[in-house]
Protein backbone atom coordinates (compact mmCIF):
# COMPACT_ATOMS: atom_id res chain seq x y z
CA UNK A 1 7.55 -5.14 -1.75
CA UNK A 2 7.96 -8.76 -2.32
CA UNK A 3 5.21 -9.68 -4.05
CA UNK A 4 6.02 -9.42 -7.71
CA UNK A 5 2.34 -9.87 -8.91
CA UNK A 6 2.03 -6.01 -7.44
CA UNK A 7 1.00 -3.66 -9.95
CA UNK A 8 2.90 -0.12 -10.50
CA UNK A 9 0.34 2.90 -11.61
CA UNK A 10 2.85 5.10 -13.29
CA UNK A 11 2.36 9.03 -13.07
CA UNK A 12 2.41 10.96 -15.83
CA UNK A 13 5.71 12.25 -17.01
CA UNK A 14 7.42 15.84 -16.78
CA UNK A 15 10.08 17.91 -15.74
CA UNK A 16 11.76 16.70 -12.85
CA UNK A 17 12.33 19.86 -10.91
CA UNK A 18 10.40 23.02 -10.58
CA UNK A 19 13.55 25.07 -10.48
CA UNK A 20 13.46 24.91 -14.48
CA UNK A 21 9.99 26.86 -14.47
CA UNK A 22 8.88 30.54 -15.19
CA UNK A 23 7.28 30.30 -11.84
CA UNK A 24 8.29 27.96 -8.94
CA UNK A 25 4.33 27.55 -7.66
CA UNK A 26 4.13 27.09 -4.27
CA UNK A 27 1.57 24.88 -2.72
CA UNK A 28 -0.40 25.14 0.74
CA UNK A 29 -0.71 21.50 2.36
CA UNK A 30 -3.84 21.69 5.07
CA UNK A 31 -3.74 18.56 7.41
CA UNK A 32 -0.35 16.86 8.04
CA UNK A 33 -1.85 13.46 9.15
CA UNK A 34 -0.34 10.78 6.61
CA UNK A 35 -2.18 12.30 3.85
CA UNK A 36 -0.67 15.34 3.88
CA UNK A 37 2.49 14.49 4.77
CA UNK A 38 3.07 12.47 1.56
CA UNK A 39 1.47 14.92 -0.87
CA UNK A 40 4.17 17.24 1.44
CA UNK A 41 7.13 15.27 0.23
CA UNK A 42 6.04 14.01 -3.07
CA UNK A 43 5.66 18.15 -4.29
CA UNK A 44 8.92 19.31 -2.34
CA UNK A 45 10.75 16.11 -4.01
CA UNK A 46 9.63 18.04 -7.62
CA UNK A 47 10.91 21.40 -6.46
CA UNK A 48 7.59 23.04 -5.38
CA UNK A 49 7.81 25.22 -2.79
CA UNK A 50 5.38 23.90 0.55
CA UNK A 51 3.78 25.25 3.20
CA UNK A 52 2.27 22.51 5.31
CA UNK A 53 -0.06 23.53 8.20
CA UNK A 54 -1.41 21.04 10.96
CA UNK A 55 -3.75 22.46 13.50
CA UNK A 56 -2.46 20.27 16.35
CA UNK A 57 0.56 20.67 18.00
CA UNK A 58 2.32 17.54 16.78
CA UNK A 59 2.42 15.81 13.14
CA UNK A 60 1.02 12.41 12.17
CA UNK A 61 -3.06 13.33 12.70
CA UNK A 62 -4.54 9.88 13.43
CA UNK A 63 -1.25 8.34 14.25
CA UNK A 64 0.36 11.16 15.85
CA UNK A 65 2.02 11.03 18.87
CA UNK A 66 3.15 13.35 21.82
CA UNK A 67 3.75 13.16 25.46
CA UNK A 68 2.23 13.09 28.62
CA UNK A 69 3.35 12.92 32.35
CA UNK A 70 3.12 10.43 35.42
CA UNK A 71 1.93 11.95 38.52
CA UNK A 72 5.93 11.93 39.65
CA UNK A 73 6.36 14.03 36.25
CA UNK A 74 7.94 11.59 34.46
CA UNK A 75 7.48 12.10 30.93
CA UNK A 76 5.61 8.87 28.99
CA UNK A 77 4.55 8.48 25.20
CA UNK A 78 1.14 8.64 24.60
CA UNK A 79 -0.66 8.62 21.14
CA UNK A 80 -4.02 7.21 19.97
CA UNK A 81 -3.28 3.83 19.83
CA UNK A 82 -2.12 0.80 18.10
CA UNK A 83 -1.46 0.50 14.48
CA UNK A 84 -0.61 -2.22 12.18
CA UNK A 85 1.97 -1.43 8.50
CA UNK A 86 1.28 -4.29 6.68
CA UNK A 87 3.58 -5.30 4.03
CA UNK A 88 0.96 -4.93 1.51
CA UNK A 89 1.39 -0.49 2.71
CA UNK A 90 3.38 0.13 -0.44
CA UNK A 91 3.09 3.46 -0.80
CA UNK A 92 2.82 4.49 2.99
CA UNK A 93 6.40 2.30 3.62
CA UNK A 94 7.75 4.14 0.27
CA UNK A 95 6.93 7.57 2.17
CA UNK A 96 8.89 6.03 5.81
CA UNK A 97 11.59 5.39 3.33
CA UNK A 98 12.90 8.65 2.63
CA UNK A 99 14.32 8.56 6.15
CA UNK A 100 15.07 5.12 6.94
CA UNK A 101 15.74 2.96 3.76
CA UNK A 102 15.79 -0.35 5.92
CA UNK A 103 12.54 0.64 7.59
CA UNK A 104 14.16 -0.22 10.49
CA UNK A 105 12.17 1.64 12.73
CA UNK A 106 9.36 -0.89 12.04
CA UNK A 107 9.53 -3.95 14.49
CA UNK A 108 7.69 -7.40 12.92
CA UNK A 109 4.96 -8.87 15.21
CA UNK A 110 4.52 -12.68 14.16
CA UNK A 111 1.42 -13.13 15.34
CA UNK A 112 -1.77 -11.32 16.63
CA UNK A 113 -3.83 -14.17 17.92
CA UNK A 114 -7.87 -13.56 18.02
CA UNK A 115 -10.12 -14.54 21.00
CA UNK A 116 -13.87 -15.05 21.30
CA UNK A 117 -16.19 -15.51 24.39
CA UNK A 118 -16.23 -19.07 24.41
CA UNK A 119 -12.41 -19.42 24.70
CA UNK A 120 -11.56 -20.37 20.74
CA UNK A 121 -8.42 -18.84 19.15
CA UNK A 122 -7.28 -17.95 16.05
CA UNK A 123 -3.85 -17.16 14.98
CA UNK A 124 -2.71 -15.70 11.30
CA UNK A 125 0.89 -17.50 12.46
CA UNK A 126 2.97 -19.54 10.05
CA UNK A 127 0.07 -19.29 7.12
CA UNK A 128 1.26 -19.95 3.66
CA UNK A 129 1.54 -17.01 1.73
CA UNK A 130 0.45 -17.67 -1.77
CA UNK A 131 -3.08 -17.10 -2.06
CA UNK A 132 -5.88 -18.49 -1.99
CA UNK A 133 -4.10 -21.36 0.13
CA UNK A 134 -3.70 -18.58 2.57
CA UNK A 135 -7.22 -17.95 3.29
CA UNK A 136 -7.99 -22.09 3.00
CA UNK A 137 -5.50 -23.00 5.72
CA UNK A 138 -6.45 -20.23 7.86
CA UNK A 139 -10.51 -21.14 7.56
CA UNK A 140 -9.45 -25.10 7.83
CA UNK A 141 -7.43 -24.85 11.07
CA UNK A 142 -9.79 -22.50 12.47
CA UNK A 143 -11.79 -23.65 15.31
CA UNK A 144 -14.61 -21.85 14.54
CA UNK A 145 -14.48 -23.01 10.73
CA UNK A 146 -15.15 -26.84 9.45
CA UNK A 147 -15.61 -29.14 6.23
CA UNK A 148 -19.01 -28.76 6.26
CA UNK A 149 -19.05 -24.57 6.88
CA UNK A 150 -16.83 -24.87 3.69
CA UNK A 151 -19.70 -27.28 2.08
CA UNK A 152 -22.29 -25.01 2.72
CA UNK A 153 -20.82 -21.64 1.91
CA UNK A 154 -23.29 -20.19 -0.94
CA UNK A 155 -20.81 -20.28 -4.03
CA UNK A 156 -23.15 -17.35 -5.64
CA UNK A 157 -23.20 -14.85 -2.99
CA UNK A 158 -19.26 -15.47 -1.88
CA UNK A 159 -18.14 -15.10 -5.61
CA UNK A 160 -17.33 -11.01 -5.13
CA UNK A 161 -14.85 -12.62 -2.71
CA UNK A 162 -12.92 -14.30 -5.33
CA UNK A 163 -13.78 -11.70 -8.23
CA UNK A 164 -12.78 -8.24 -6.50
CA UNK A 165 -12.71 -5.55 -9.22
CA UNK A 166 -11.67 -2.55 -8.12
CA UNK A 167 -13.81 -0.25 -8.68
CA UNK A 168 -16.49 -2.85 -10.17
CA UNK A 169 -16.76 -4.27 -6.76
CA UNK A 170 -18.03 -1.04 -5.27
CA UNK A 171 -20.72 -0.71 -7.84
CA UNK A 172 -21.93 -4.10 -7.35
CA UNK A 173 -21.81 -4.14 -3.23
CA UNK A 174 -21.66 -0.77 -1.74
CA UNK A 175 -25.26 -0.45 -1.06
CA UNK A 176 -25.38 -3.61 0.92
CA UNK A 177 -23.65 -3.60 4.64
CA UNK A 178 -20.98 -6.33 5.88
CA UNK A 179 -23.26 -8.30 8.32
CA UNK A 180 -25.92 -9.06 5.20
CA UNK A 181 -23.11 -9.86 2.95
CA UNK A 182 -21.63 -12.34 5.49
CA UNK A 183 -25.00 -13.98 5.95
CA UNK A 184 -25.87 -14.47 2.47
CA UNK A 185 -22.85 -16.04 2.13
CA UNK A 186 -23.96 -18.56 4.80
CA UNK A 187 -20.68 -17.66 6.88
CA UNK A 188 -20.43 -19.39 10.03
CA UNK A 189 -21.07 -16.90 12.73
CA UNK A 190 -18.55 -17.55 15.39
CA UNK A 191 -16.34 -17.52 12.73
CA UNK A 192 -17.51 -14.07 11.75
CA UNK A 193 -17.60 -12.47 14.97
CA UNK A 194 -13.70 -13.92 15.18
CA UNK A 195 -12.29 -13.30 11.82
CA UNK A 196 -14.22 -11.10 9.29
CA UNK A 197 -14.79 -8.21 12.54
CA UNK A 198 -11.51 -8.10 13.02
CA UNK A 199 -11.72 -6.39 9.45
CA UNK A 200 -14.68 -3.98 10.52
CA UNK A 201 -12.67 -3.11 13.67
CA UNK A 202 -10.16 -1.85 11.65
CA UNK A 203 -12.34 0.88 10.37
CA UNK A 204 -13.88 1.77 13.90
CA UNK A 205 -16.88 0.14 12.83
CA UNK A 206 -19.66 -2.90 13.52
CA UNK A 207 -20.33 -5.17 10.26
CA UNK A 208 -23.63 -3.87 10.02
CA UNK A 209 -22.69 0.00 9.38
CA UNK A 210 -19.31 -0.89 7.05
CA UNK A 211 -20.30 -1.31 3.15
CA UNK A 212 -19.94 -5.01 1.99
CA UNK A 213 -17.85 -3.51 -0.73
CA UNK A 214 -15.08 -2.28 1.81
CA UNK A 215 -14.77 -5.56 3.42
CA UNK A 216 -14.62 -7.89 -0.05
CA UNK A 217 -11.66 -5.14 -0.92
CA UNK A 218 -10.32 -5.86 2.61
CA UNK A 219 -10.50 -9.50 2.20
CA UNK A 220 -8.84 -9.00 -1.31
CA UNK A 221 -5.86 -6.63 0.11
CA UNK A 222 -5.31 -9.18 2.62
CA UNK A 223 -5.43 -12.40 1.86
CA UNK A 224 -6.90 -13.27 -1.86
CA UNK A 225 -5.04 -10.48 -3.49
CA UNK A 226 -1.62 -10.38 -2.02
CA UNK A 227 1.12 -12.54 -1.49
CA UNK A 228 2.60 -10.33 1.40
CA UNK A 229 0.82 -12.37 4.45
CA UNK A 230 -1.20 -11.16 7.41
CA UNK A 231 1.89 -10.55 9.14
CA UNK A 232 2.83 -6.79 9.77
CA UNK A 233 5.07 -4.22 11.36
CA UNK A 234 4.82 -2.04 14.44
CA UNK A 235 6.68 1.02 15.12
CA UNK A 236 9.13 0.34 17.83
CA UNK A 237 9.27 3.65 19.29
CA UNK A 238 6.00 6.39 19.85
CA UNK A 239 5.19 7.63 16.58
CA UNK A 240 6.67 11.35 16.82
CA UNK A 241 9.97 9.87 17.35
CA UNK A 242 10.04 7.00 14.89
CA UNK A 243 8.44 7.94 12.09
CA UNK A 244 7.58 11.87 11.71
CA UNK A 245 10.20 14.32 13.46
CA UNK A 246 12.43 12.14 11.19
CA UNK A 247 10.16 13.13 8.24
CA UNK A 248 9.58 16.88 8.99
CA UNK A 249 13.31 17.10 9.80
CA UNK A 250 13.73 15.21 5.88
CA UNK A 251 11.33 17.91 4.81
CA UNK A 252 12.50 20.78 5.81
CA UNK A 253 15.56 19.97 4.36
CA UNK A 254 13.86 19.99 0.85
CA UNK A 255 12.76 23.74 2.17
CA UNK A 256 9.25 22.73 3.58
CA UNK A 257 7.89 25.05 6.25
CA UNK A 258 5.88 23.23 8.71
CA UNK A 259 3.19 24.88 10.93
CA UNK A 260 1.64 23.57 13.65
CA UNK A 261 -1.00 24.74 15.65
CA UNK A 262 -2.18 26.88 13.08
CA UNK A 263 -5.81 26.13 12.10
CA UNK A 264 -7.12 27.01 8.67
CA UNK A 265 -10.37 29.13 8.10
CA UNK A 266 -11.03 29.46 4.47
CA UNK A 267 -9.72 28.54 1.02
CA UNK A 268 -10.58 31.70 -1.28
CA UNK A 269 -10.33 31.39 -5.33
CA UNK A 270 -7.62 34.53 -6.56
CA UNK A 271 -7.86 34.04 -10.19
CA UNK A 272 -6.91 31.16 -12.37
CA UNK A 273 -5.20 28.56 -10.30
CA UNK A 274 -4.41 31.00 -7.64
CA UNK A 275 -5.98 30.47 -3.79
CA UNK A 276 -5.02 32.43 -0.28
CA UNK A 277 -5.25 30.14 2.50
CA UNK A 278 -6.78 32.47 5.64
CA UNK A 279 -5.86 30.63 8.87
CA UNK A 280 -7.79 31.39 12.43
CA UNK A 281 -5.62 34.61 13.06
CA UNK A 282 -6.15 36.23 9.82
CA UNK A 283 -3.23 35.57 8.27
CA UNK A 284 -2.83 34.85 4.51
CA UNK A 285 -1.09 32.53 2.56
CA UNK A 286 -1.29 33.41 -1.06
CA UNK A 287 -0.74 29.52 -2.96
CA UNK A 288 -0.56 28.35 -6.60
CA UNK A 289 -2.22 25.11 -5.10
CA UNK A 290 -3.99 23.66 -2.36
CA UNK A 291 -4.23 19.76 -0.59
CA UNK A 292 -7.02 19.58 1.53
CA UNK A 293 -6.18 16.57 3.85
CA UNK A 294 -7.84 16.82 6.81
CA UNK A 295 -9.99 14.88 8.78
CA UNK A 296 -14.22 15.76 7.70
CA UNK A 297 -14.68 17.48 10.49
CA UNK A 298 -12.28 20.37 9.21
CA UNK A 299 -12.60 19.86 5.34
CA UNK A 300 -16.35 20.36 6.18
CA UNK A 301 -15.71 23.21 8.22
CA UNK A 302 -13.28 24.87 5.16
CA UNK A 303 -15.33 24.21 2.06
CA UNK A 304 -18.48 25.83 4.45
CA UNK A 305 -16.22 29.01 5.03
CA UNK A 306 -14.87 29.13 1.73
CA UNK A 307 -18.34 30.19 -0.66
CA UNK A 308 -16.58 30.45 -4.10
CA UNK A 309 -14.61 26.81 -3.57
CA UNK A 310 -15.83 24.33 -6.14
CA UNK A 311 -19.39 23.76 -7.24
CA UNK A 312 -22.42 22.93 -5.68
CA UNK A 313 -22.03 19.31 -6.54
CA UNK A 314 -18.90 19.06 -5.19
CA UNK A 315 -19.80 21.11 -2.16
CA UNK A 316 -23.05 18.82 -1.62
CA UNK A 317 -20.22 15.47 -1.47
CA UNK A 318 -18.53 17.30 0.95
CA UNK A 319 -21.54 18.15 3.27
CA UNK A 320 -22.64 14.60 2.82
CA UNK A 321 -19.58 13.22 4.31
CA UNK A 322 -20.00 11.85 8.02
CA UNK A 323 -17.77 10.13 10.57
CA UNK A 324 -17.78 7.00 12.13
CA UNK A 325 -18.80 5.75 15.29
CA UNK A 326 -16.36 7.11 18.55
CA UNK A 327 -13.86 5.32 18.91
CA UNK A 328 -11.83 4.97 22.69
CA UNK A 329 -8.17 3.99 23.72
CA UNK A 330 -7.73 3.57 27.45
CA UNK A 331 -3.26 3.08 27.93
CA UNK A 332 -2.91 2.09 31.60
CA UNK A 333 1.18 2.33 33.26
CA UNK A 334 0.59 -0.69 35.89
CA UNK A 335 2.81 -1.50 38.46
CA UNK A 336 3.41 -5.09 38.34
CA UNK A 337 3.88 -7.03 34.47
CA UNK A 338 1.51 -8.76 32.62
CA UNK A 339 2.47 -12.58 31.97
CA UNK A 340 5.53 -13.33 29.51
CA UNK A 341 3.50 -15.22 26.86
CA UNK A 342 1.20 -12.20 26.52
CA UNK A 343 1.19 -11.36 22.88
CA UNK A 344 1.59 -7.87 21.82
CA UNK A 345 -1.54 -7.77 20.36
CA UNK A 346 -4.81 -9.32 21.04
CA UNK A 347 -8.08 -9.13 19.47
CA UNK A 348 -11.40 -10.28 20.64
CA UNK A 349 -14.93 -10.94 19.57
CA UNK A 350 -17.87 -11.18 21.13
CA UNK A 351 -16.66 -9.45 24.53
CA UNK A 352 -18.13 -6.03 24.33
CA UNK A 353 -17.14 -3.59 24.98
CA UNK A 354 -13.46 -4.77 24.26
CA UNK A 355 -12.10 -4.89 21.02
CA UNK A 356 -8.20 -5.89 21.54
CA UNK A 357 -5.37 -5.33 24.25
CA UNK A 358 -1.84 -4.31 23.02
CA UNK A 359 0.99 -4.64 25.44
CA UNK A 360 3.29 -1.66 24.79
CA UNK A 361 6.35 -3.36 26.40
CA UNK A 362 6.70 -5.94 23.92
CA UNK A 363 7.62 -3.27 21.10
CA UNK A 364 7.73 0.18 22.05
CA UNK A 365 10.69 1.96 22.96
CA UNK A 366 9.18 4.09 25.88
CA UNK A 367 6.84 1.45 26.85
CA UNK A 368 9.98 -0.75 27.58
CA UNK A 369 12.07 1.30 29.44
CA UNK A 370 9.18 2.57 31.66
CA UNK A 371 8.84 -0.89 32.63
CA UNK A 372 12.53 -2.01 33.13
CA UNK A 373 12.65 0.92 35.69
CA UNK A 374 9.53 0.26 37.60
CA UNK A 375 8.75 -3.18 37.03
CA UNK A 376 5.49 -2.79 35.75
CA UNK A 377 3.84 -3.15 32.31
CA UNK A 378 1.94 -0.16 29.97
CA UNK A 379 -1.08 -1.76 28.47
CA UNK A 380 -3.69 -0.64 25.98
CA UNK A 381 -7.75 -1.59 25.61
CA UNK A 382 -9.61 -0.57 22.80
CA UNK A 383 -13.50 0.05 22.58
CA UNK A 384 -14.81 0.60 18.45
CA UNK A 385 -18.26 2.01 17.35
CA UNK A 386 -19.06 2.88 20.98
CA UNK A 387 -21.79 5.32 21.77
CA UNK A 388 -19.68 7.41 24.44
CA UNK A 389 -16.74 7.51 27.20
CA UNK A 390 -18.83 6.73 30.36
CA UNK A 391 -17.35 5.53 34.03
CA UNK A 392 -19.27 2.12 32.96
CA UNK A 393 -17.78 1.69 29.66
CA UNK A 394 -14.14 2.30 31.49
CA UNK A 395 -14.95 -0.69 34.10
CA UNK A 396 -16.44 -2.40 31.95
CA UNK A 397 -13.06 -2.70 29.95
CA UNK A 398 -11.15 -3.24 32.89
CA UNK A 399 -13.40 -5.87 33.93
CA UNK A 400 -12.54 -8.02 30.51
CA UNK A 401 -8.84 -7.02 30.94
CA UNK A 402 -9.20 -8.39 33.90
CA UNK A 403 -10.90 -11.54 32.79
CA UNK A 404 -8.85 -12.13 30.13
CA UNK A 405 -5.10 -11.42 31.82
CA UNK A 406 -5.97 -12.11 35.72
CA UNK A 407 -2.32 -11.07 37.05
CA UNK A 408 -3.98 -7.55 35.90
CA UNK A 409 -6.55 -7.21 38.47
CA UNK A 410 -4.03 -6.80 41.46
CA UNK A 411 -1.93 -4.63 39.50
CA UNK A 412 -2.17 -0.61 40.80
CA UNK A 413 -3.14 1.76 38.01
CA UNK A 414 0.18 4.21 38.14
CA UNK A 415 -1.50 6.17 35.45
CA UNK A 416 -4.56 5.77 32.64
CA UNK A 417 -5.10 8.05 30.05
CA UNK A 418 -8.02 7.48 27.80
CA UNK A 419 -8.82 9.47 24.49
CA UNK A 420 -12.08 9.25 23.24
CA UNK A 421 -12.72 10.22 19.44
CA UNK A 422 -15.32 10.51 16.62
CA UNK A 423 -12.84 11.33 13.60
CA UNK A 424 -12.52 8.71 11.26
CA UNK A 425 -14.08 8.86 8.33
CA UNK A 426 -17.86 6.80 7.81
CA UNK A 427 -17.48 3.91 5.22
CA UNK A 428 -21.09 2.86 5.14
CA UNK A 429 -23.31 1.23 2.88
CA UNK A 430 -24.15 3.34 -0.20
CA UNK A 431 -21.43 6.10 0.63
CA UNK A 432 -19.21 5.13 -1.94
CA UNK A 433 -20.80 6.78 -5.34
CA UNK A 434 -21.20 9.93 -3.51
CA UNK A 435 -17.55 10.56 -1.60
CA UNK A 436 -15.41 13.32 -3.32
CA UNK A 437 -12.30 12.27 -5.04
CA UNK A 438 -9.10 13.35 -5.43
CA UNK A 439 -9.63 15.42 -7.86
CA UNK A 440 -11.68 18.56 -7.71
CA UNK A 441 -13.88 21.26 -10.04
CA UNK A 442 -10.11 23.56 -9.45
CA UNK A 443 -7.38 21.63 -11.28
CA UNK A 444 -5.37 22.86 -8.55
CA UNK A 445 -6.88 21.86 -5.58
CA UNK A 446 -6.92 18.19 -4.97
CA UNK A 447 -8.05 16.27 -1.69
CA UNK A 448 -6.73 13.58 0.35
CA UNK A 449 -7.34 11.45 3.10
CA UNK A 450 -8.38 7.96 3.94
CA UNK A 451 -11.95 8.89 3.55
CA UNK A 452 -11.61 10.46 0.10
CA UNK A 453 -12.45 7.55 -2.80
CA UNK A 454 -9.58 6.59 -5.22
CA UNK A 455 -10.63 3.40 -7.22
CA UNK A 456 -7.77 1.17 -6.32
CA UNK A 457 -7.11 -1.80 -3.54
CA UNK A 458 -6.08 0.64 -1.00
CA UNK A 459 -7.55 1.39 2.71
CA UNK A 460 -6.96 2.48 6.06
CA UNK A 461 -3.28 4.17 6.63
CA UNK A 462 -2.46 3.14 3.25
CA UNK A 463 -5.70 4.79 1.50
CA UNK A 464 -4.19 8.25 3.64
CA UNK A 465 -0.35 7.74 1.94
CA UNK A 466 -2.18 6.91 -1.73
CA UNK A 467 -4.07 9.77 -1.83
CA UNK A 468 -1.60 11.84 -0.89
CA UNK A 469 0.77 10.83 -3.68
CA UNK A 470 -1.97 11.20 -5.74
CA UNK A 471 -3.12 14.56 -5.20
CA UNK A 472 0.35 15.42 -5.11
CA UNK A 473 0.43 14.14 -8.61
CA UNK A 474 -2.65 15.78 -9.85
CA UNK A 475 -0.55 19.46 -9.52
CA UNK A 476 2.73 18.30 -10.40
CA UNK A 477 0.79 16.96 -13.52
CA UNK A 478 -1.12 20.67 -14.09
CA UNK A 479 2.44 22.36 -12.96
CA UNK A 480 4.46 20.00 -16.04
CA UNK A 481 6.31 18.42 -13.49
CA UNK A 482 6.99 14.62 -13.06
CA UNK A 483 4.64 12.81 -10.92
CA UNK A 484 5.38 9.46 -8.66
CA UNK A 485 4.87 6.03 -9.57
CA UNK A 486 2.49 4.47 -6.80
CA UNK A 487 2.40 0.62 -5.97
CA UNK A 488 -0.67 -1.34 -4.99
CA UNK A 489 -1.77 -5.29 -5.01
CA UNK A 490 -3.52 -6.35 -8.23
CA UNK A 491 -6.76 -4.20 -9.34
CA UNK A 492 -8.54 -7.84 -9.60
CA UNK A 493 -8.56 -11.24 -8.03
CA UNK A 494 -5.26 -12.40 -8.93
CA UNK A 495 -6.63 -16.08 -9.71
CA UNK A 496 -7.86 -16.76 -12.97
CA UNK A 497 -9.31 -20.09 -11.99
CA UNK A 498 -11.36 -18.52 -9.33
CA UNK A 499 -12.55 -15.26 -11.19
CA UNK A 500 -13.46 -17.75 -14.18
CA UNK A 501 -15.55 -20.49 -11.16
CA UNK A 502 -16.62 -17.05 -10.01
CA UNK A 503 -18.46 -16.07 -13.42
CA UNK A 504 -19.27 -19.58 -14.47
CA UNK A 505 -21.25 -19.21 -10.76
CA UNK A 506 -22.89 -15.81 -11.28
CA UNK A 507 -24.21 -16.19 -15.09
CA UNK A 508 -26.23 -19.61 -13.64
CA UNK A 509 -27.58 -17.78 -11.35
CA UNK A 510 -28.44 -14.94 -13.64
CA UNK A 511 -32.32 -15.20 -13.68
């Protein structure tokens, strides 16, 4: 956290341990994806008693990981691909730092060039950090950006860029998608396909089906609103093993019982504040409170077998909800290594059906011991807002892996394993006024999850730990117990001179 222009939202206060109650309540987390593993920890920190249930077999949900086995049995490290823990994750690196102060199972990557069709590059390396000279230099030394794309940028439509308001900005753009927004801006297009998709790719999705609002916020998290840089962290070891068997181990010590592979049915209303959590086998879990943070999939399937839950208002948000495109990660084990200067992490635009390429041996743990041994290389292709996993699509990736790294395409596939998914939540235009929030019509049952709206500069893995915290801090708040401060960038554009250019802009154009 070293941007001091970050902006604390303090909980409300209260006891600092439930021990000192009538009644130690006890609390049923659903879904131990990020979500749920920080409302987890930020209840048990407070005393409460937790039961945490995951319905997989491992922790972590969208950045879980597990293992899988070579044809010669050798165990690998498999999980659902590549993430990035920006600087700007406050609250998400506060949760990894229960277990490792230093954060030292985070690895920096400098530099994640981009690559189009037509050869041009673009690299976030050695860009100032104070914005908005951030965002200047990288558009200036862009090749896909000049003078006179700067010239003709239309100063009305871009203003929202330089203004974000959280959650003003949502009002004002949600109903209009990411590709419109972009060309009424009079953004070049090469240098949209290269630099603002890279944004839209981070939510699984194409520009045209992401809400204008979620990219301005994205633009404002990364570059006009933070001081942190586009530079970020990878874990250096598969996710189980660096970040959450360290964490369930850190809970359990606080007297957290984790459950996996136990699938929840129903949430049923007992009374005032009191629930009983049925899971698939019929067993009960009686529960003071109640964090539903699952993926939609499941919190659709709950609220649907749980009749007396909420109202229908809040049950009609929760029907509403949808998922975004599928989503697929193809991890090859090749026997021969990819060329030393190969970055870690590549994106691309404009070569469908490719998205990026991560090379696992440059960071991972697993990855890089596999390959001492054998002398080959474990690489990863990812294909967003695809329609399905077809024997095409597969060769089709190969094909611009192939292109793109040539020493690949005499390299023997040891192993692939590709996981095709449909999970994440939708973020399109016009979703926004209608997604549930944290808080619920039960004062004691709160949601989470990166799809569930809280009206501050947060998205993606961060949006997960946020919520989290903060439905954590709706029942500590109801129980009298003291909640946790949570960190984000500023609520605003953190310029003056451009929000005031930005309204001298929009009231001339006011008709």
């Amino acid at each position: 956290m070293s941007d001091p222009r970050r902006v604390c939202h303090p909980a409300a206060p209260g006891l600092d341990d439930a021990g000192v109650l009538p009644h130690r309540p006890t609390v049923v987390v659903i879904g131990a994806g990020i979500a749920g593993l920080a409302a987890a920890t930020a209840l048990a920190e407070r005393g409460v008693t937790v039961e945490l249930l995951e319905k997989q077999d491992h922790l972590g949900g969208r950045v879980g990981g597990w293992r899988e086995h070579l044809p010669d049995g050798t165990p690998v490290a498999m999980n659902r691909g590549f993430h990035a823990f920006f600087r700007q994750y406050y609250n998400l690196r506060s949760l990894l730092r229960r277990v490792d102060p230093q954060l030292s199972m985070l690895h920096p990557l400098e530099d994640y060039p981009l690559v189009d069709a037509a050869g041009r590059r673009d690299t976030f390396r050695g860009l100032p950090r104070t914005p908005p000279l951030n965002a200047l230099v990288f558009a200036m030394r862009s090749p896909t950006f000049r003078l006179r794309d700067l010239v003709r940028l239309d100063a009305r439509a871009a203003a929202p860029l330089a203004a974000v308001s959280v959650p003003q900005t949502y009002r004002r753009l949600d109903d209009l998608d990411a590709e419109s927004f972009l060309h009424d801006i009079n953004f070049p297009v090469a240098a949209r396909h290269l630099a603002f998709e890279v944004f839209a790719r981070s939510f699984f999705t194409r520009p045209e089906a992401l809400s204008a609002a979620e990219l301005a916020t994205m633009f404002h998290i990364y570059f006009l609103g933070s001081s942190e840089g586009l530079v970020f962290d990878v874990a250096d070891a598969n996710f189980d093993v660096a970040l959450w068997e360290p964490l369930a181990d850190y809970l359990r010590n606080l007297g957290v019982k984790v459950h996996t592979g136990r699938t929840v049915r129903s949430v049923t209303t007992a009374g005032p504040d009191r629930f009983v959590v049925t899971d698939q086998a019929g067993t009960n879990l009686d529960a003071d409170g109640v964090v539903l943070a699952t993926d939609v999939a499941a919190l659709q399937s709950i609220v649907s077998g749980s009749p007396g839950l909420g109202d229908d208002g809040w049950r009609a948000r929760i029907g509403r909800l949808g998922t975004a495109a599928p989503f697929l990660v193809m991890r090859l084990w090749l026997d021969s290594p990819v060329r030393d200067d190969r970055p870690a992490f590549l994106g691309t635009g404009g070569l469908e059906p490719l998205d990026n390429i991560s090379v696992l041996n440059r960071y991972e743990h697993e990855a890089i011991e596999w390959s001492e041994r054998s002398g080959g290389s474990v690489v990863e292709l990812h294909a967003y807002s695809v329609a399905e996993d077809t024997p095409q699509l597969r060769r089709d990736l190969l094909a611009r892996l192939h292109a793109l790294y040539p020493e690949t395409s005499s390299a023997r596939v040891v192993f692939e394993k590709t996981l095709c998914r449909n999970d994440c939540p939708r973020l399109a235009p016009g979703d926004h006024a209608g997604r549930p929030t944290v808080r619920t019509p039960h004062p004691t049952l709160a949601l989470a999850g990166d799809g569930i709206r809280i009206d501050l500069p947060v998205a993606l893995m961060e949006r997960a730990a946020t919520t989290g915290t903060a439905a954590a801090n709706t029942l500590l708040a109801h129980f009298g117990l003291k909640g946790h401060d949570m960190y984000t960038v500023p609520v605003r554009g953190r310029s003056a001179v451009l929000r005031k250019l930005a309204g001298r802009v929009e009231r001339r154009t006011l008709p």
